[in-house]
Every structure is written in structure tokens, then in C-alpha cells.
PDB file of N, CA and C in Angstrom:
ATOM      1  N   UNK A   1      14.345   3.250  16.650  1.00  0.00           N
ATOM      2  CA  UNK A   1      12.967   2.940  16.981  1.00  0.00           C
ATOM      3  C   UNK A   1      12.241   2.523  15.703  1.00  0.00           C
ATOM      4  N   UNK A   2      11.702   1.645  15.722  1.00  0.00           N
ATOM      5  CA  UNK A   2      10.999   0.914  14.950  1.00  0.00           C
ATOM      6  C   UNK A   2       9.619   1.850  14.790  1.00  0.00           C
ATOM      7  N   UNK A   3       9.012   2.231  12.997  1.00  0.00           N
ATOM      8  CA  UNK A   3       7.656   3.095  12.510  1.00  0.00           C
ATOM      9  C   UNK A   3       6.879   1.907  12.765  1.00  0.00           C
ATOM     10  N   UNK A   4       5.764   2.313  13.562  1.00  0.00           N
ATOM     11  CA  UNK A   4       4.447   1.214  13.524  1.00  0.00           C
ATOM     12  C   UNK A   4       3.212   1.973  12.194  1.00  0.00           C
ATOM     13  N   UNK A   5       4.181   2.173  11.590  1.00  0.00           N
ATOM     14  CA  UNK A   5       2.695   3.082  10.641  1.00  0.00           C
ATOM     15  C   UNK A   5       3.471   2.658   8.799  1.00  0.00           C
ATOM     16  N   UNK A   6       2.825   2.670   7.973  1.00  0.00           N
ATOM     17  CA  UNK A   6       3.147   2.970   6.355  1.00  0.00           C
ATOM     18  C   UNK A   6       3.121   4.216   5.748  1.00  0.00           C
ATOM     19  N   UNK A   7       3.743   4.150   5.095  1.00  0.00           N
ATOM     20  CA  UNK A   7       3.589   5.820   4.541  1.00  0.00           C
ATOM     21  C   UNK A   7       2.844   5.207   2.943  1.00  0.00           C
ATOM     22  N   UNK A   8       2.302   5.715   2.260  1.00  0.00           N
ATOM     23  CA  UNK A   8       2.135   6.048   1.203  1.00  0.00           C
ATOM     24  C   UNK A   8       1.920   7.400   0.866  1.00  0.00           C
ATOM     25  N   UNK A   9       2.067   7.453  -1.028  1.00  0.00           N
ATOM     26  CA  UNK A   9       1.809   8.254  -2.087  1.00  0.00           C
ATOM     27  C   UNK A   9       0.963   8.825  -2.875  1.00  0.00           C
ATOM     28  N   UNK A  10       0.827   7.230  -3.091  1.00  0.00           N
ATOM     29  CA  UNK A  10      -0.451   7.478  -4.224  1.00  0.00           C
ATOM     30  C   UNK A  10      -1.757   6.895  -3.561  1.00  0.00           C
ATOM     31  N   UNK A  11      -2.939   6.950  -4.038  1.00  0.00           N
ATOM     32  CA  UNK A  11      -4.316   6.117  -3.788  1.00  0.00           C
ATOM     33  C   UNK A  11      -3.400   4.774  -3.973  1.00  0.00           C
ATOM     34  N   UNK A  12      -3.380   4.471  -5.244  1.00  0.00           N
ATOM     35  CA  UNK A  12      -3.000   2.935  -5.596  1.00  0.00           C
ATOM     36  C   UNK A  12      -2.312   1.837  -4.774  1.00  0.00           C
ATOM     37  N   UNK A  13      -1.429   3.090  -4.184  1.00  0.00           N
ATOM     38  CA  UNK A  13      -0.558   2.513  -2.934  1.00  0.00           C
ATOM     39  C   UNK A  13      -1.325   2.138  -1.242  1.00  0.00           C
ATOM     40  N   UNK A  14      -2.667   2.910  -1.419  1.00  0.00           N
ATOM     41  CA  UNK A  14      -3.176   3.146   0.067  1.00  0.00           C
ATOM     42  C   UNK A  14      -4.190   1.955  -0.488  1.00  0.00           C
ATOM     43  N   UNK A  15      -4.673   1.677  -1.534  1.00  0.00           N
ATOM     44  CA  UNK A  15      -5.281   0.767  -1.823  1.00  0.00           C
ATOM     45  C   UNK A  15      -4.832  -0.958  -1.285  1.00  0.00           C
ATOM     46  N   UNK A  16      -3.788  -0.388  -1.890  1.00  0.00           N
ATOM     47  CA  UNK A  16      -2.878  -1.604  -1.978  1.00  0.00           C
ATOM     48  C   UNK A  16      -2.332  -1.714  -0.611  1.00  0.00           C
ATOM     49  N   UNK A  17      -2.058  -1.176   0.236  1.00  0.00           N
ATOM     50  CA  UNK A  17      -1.668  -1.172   1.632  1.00  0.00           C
ATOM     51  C   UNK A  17      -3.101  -1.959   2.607  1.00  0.00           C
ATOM     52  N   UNK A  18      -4.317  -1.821   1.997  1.00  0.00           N
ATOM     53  CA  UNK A  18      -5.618  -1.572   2.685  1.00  0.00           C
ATOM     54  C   UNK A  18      -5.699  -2.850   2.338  1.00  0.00           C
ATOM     55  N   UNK A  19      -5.116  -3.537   1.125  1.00  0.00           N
ATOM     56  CA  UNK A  19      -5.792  -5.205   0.760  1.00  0.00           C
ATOM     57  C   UNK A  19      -6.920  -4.989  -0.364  1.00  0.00           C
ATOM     58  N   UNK A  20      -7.186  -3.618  -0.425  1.00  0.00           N
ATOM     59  CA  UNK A  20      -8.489  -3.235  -1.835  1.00  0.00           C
ATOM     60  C   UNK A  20      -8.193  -3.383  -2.839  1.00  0.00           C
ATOM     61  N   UNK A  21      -9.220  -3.828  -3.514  1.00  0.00           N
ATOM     62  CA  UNK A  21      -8.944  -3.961  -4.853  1.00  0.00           C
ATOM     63  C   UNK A  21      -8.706  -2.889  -5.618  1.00  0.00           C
ATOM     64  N   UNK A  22      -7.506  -3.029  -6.922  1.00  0.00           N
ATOM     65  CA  UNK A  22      -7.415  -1.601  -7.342  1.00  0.00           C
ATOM     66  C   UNK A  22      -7.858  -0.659  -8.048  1.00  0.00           C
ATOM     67  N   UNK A  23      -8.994  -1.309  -8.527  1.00  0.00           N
ATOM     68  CA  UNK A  23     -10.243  -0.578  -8.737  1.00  0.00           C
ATOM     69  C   UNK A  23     -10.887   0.559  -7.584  1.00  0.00           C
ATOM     70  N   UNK A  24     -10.790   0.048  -6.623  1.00  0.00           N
ATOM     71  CA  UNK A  24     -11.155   1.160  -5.451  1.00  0.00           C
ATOM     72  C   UNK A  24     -10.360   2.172  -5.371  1.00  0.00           C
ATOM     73  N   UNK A  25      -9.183   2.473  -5.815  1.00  0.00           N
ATOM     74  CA  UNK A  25      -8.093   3.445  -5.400  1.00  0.00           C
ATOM     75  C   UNK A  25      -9.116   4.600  -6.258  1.00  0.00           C
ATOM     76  N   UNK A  26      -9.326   4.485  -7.687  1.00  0.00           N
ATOM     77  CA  UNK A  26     -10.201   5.547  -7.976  1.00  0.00           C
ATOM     78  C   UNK A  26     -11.081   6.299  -6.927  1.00  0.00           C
ATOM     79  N   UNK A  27     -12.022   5.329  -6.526  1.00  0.00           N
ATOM     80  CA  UNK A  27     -13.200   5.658  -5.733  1.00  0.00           C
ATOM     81  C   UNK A  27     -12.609   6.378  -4.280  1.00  0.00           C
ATOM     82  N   UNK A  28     -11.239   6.018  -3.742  1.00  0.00           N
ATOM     83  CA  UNK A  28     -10.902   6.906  -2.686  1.00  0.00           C
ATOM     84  C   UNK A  28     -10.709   8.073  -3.256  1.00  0.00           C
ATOM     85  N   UNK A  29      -9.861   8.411  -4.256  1.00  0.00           N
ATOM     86  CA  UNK A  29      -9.249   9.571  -5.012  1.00  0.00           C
ATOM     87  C   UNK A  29     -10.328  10.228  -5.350  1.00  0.00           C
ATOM     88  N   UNK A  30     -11.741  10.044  -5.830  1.00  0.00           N
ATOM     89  CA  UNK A  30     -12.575  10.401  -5.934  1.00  0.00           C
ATOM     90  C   UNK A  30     -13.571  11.835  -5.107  1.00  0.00           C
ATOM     91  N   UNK A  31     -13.449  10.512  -3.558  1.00  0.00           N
ATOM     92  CA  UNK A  31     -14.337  10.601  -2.878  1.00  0.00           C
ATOM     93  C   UNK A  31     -12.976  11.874  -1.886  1.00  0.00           C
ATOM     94  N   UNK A  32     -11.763  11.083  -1.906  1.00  0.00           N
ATOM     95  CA  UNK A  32     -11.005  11.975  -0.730  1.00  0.00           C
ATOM     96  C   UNK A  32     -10.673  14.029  -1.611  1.00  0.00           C
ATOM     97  N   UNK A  33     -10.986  13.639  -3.205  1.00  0.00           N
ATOM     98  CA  UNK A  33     -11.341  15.425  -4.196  1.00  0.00           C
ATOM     99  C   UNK A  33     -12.308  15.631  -3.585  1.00  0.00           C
ATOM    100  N   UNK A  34     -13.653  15.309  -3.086  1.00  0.00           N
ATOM    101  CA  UNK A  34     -14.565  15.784  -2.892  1.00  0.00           C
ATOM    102  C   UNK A  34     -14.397  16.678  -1.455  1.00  0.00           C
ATOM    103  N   UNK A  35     -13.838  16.089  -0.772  1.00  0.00           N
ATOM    104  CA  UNK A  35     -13.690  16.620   0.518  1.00  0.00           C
ATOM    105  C   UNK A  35     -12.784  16.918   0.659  1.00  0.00           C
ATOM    106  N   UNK A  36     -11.983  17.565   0.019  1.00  0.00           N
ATOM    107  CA  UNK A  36     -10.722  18.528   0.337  1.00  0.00           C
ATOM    108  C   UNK A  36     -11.450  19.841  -0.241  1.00  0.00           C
ATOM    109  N   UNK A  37     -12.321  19.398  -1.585  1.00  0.00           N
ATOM    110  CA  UNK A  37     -12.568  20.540  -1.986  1.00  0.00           C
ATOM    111  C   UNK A  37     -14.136  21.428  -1.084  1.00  0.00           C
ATOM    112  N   UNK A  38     -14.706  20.591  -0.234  1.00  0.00           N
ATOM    113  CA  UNK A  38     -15.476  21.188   0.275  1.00  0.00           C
ATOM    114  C   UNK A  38     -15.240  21.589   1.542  1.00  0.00           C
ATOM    115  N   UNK A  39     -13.838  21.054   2.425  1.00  0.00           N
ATOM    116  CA  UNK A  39     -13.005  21.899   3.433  1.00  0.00           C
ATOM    117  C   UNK A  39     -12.870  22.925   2.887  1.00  0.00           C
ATOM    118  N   UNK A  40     -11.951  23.355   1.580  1.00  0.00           N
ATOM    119  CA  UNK A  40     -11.474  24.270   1.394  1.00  0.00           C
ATOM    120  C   UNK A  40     -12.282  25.205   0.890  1.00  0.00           C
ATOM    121  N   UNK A  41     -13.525  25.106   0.537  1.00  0.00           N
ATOM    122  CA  UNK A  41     -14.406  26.405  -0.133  1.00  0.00           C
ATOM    123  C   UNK A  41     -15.106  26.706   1.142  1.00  0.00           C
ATOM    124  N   UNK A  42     -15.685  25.928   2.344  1.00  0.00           N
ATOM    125  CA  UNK A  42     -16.135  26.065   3.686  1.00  0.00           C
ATOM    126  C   UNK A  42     -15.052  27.272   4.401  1.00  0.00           C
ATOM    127  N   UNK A  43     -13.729  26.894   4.186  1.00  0.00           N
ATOM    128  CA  UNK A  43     -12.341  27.411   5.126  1.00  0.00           C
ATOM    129  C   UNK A  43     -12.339  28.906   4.122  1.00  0.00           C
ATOM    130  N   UNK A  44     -12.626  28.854   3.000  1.00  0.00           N
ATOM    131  CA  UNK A  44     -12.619  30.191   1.850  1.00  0.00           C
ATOM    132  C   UNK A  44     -13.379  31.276   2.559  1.00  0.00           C
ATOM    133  N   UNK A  45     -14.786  30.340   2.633  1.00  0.00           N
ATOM    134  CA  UNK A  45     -15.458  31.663   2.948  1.00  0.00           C
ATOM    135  C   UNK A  45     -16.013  31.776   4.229  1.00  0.00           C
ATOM    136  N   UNK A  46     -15.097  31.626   5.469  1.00  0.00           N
ATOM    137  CA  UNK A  46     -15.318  31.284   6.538  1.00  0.00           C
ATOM    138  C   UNK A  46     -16.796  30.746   7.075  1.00  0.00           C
ATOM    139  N   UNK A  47     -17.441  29.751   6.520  1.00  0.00           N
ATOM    140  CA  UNK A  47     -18.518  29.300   6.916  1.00  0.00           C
ATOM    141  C   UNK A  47     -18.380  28.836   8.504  1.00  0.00           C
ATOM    142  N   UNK A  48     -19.137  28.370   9.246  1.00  0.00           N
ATOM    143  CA  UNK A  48     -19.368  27.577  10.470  1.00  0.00           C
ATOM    144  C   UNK A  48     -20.394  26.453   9.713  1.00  0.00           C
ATOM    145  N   UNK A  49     -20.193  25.463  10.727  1.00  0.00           N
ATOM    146  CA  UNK A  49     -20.671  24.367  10.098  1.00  0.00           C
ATOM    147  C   UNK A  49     -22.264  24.218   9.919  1.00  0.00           C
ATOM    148  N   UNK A  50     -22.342  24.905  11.204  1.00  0.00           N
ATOM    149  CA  UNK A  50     -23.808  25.379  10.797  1.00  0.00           C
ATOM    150  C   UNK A  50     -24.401  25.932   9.589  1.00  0.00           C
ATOM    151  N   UNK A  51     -23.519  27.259   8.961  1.00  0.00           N
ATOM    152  CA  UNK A  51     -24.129  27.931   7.897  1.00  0.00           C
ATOM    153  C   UNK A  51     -23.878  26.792   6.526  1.00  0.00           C
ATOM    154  N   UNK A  52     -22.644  26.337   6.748  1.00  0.00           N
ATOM    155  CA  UNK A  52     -22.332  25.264   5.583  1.00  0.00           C
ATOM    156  C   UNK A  52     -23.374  24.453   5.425  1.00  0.00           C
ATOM    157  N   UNK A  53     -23.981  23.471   6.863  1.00  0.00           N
ATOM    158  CA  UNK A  53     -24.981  22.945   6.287  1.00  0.00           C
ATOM    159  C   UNK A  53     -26.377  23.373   6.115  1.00  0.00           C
ATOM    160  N   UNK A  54     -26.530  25.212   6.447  1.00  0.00           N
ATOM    161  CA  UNK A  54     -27.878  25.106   6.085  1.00  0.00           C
ATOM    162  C   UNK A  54     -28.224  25.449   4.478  1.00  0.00           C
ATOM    163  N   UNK A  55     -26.614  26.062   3.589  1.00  0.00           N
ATOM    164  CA  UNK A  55     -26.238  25.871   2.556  1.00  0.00           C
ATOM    165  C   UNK A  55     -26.584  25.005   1.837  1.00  0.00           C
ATOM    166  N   UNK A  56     -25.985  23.311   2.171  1.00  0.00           N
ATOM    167  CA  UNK A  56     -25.892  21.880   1.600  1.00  0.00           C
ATOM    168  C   UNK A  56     -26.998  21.557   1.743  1.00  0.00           C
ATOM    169  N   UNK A  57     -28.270  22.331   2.502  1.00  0.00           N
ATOM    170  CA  UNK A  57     -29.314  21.588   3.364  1.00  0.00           C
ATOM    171  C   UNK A  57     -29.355  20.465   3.918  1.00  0.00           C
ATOM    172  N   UNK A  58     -28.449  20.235   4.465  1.00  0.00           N
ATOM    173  CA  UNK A  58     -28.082  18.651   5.930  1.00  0.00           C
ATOM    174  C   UNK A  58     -27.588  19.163   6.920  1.00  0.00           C
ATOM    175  N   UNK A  59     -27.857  18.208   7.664  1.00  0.00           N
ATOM    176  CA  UNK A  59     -28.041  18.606   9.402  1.00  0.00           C
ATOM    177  C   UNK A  59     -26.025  19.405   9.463  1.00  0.00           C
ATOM    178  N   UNK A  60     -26.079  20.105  10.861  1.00  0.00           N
ATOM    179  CA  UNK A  60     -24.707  20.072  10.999  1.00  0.00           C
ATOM    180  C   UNK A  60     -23.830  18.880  11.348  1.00  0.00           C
ATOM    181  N   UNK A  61     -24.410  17.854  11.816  1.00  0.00           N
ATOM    182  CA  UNK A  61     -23.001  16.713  12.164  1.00  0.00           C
ATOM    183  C   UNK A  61     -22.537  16.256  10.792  1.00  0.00           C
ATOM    184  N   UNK A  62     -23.432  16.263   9.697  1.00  0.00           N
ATOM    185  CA  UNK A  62     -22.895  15.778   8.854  1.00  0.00           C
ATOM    186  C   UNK A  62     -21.732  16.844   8.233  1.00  0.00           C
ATOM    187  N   UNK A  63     -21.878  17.831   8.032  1.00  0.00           N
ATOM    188  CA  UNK A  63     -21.302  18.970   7.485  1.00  0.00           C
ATOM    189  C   UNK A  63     -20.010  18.408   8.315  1.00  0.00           C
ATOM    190  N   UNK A  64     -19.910  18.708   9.600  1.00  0.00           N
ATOM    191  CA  UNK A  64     -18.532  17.814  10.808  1.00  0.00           C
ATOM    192  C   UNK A  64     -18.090  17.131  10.272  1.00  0.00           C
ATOM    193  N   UNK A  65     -18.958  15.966  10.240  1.00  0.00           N
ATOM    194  CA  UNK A  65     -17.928  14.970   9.209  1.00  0.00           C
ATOM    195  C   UNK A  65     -17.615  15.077   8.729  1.00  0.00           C
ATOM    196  N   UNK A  66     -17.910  15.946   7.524  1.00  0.00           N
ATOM    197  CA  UNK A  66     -17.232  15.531   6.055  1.00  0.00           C
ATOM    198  C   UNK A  66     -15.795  16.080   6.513  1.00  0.00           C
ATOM    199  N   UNK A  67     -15.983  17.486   7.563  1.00  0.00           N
ATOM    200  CA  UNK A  67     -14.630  18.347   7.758  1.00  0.00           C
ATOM    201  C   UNK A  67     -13.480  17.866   8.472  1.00  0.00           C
ATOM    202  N   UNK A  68     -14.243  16.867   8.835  1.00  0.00           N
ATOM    203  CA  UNK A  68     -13.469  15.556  10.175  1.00  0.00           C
ATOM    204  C   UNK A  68     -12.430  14.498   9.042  1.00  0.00           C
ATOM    205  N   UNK A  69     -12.972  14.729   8.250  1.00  0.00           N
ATOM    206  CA  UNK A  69     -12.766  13.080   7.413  1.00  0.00           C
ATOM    207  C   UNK A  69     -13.414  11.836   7.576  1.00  0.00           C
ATOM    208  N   UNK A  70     -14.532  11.995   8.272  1.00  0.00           N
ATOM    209  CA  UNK A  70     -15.347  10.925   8.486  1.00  0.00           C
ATOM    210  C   UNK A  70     -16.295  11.152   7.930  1.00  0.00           C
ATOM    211  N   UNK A  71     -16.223  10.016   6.483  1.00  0.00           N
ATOM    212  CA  UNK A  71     -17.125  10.083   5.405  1.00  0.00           C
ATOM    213  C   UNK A  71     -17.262   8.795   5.417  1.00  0.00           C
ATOM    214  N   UNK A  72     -17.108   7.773   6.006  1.00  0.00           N
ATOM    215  CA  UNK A  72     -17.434   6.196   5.815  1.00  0.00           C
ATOM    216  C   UNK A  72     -18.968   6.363   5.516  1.00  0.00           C
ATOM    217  N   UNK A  73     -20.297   6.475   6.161  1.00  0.00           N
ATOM    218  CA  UNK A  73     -21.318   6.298   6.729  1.00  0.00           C
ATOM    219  C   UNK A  73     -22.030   8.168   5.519  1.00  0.00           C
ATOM    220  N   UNK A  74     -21.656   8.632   4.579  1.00  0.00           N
ATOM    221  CA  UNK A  74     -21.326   9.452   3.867  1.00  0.00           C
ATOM    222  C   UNK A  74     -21.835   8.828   2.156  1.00  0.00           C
ATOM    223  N   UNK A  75     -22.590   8.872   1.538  1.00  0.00           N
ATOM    224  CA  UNK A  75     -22.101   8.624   0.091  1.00  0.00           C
ATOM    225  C   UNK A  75     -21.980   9.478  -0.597  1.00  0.00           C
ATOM    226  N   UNK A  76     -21.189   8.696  -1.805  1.00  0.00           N
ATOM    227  CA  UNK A  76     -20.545   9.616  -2.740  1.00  0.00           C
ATOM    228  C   UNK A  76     -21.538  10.439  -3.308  1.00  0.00           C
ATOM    229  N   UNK A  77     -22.632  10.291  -4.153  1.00  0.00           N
ATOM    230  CA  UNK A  77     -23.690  11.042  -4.131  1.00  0.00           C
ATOM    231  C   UNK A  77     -23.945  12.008  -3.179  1.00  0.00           C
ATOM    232  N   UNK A  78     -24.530  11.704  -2.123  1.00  0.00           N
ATOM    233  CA  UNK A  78     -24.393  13.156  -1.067  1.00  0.00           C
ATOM    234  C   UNK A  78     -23.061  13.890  -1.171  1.00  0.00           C
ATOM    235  N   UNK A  79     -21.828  13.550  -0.882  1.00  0.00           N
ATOM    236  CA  UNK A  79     -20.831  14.125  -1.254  1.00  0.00           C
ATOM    237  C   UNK A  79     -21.023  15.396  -2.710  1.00  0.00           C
ATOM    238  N   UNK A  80     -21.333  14.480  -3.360  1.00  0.00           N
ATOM    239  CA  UNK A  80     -21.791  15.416  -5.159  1.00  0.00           C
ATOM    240  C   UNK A  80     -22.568  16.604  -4.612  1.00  0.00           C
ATOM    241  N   UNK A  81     -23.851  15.432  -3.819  1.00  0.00           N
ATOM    242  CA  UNK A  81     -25.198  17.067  -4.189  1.00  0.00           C
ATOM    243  C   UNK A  81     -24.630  18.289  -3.168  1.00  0.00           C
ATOM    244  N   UNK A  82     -23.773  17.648  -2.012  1.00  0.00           N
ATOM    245  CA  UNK A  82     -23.280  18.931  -0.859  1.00  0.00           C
ATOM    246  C   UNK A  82     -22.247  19.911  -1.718  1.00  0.00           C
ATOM    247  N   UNK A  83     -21.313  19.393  -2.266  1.00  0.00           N
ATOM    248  CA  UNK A  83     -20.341  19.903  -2.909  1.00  0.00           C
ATOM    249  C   UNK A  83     -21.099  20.628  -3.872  1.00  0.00           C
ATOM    250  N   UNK A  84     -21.981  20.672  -4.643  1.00  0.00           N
ATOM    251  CA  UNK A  84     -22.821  21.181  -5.447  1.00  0.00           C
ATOM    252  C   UNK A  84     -23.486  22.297  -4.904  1.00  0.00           C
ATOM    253  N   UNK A  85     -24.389  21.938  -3.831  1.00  0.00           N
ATOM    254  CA  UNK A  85     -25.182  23.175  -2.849  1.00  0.00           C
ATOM    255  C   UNK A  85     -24.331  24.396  -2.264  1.00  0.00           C
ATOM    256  N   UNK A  86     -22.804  23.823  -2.017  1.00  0.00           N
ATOM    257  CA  UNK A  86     -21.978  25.270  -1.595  1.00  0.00           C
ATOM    258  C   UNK A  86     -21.713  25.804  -2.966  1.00  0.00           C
ATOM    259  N   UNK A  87     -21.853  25.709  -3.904  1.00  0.00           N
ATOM    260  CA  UNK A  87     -21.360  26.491  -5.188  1.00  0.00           C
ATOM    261  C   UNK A  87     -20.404  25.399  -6.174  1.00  0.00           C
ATOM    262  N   UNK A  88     -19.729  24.829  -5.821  1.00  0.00           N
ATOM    263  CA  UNK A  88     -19.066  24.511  -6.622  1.00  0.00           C
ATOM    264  C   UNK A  88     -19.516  23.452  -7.915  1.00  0.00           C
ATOM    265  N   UNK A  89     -18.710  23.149  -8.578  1.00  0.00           N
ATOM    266  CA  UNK A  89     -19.214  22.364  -9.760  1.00  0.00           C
ATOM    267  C   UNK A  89     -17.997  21.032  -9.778  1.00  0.00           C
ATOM    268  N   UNK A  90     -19.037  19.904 -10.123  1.00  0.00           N
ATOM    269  CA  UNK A  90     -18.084  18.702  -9.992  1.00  0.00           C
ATOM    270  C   UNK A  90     -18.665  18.399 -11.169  1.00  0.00           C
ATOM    271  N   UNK A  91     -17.659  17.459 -11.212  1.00  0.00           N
ATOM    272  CA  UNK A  91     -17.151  17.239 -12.834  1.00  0.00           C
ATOM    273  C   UNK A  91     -16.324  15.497 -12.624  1.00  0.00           C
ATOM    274  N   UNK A  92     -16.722  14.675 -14.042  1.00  0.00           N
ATOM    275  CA  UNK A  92     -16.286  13.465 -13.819  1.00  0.00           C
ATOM    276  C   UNK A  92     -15.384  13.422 -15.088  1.00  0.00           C
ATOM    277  N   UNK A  93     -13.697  12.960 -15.102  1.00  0.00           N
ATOM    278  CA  UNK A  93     -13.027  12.751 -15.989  1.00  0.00           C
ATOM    279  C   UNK A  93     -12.799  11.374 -16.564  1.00  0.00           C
ATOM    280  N   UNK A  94     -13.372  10.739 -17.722  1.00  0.00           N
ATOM    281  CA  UNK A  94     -13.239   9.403 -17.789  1.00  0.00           C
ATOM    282  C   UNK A  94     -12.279   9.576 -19.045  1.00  0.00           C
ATOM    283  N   UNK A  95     -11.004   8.235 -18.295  1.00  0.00           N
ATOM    284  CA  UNK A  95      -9.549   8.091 -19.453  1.00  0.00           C
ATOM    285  C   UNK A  95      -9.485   6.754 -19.892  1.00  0.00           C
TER     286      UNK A  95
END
């Protein structure tokens, strides 16, 4: 049976699968740290999405999303200040 799907590895590769330029692979890698790490401190301290967003101060669908993976309609900035409002600390590494 024939895979109707790609696998990738890296960003660079999902970039590159997507037709993006590879400058963007950062900005997924970026944006897809942000929201693993605010699943996982939400999933830490058993929040509901409710308490998460009255935490982040934003509505609950958004809080959904981010936990959904639906961050299109999402910016990276909000991403920062939410990830920020549950406690954590973000940090930018430039190489």
C-alpha cells in the first residue's frame, strides 16, 4: 500500500516539504517551543483551560487552541506574553 503522507525530522525538512522558505523553519521551531512548552506546564499543573486562560488573561478558546495546535490565527507575541503569564520564562537564542 502506497503512504499518502511525508514524514519528516527536522523543521528544515517540514519547511522544505511546505515549499517555505528556509528562513521560516526557525519561526516554526520557534513558535511549535512555545506550545509544547505551554501544553506541558498547563498538563504539569493540571490546569483546565479555563483556569489557564484566566492565568494568560485570554478568553478560553484561545487557551484550546494553542492546546489543539491551532495557532495559525495566534501570534508569536501572544504566544510570548501567554507563555509568560503561566510562569514560565522565554528566552531568545541568537547563533
Amino acid at each position: 500500500m502506497k503512504k499518502n503522507y511525508t514524514e519528516v525530522k527536522t523543521m528544515k525538512d517540514l519547511a522544505r516539504v511546505l515549499g517555505l522558505p528556509k528562513a521560516e523553519a526557525a519561526k516554526i521551531e520557534m513558535r511549535t517551543d512555545l506550545v509544547v512548552a505551554i501544553k506541558k506546564l498547563v498538563d504539569k499543573k493540571g490546569l483546565t483551560h479555563a483556569e489557564a486562560a484566566k492565568r494568560a488573561k485570554v478568553g478560553r478558546t484561545v487557551v484550546t487552541a494553542i492546546l489543539n495546535g491551532n495557532t495559525t490565527s495566534i501570534s508569536t507575541d501572544r504566544l510570548i506574553d501567554i507563555a509568560q503569564s503561566l510562569g514560565l520564562t522565554v528566552t531568545l537564542k541568537v547563533a
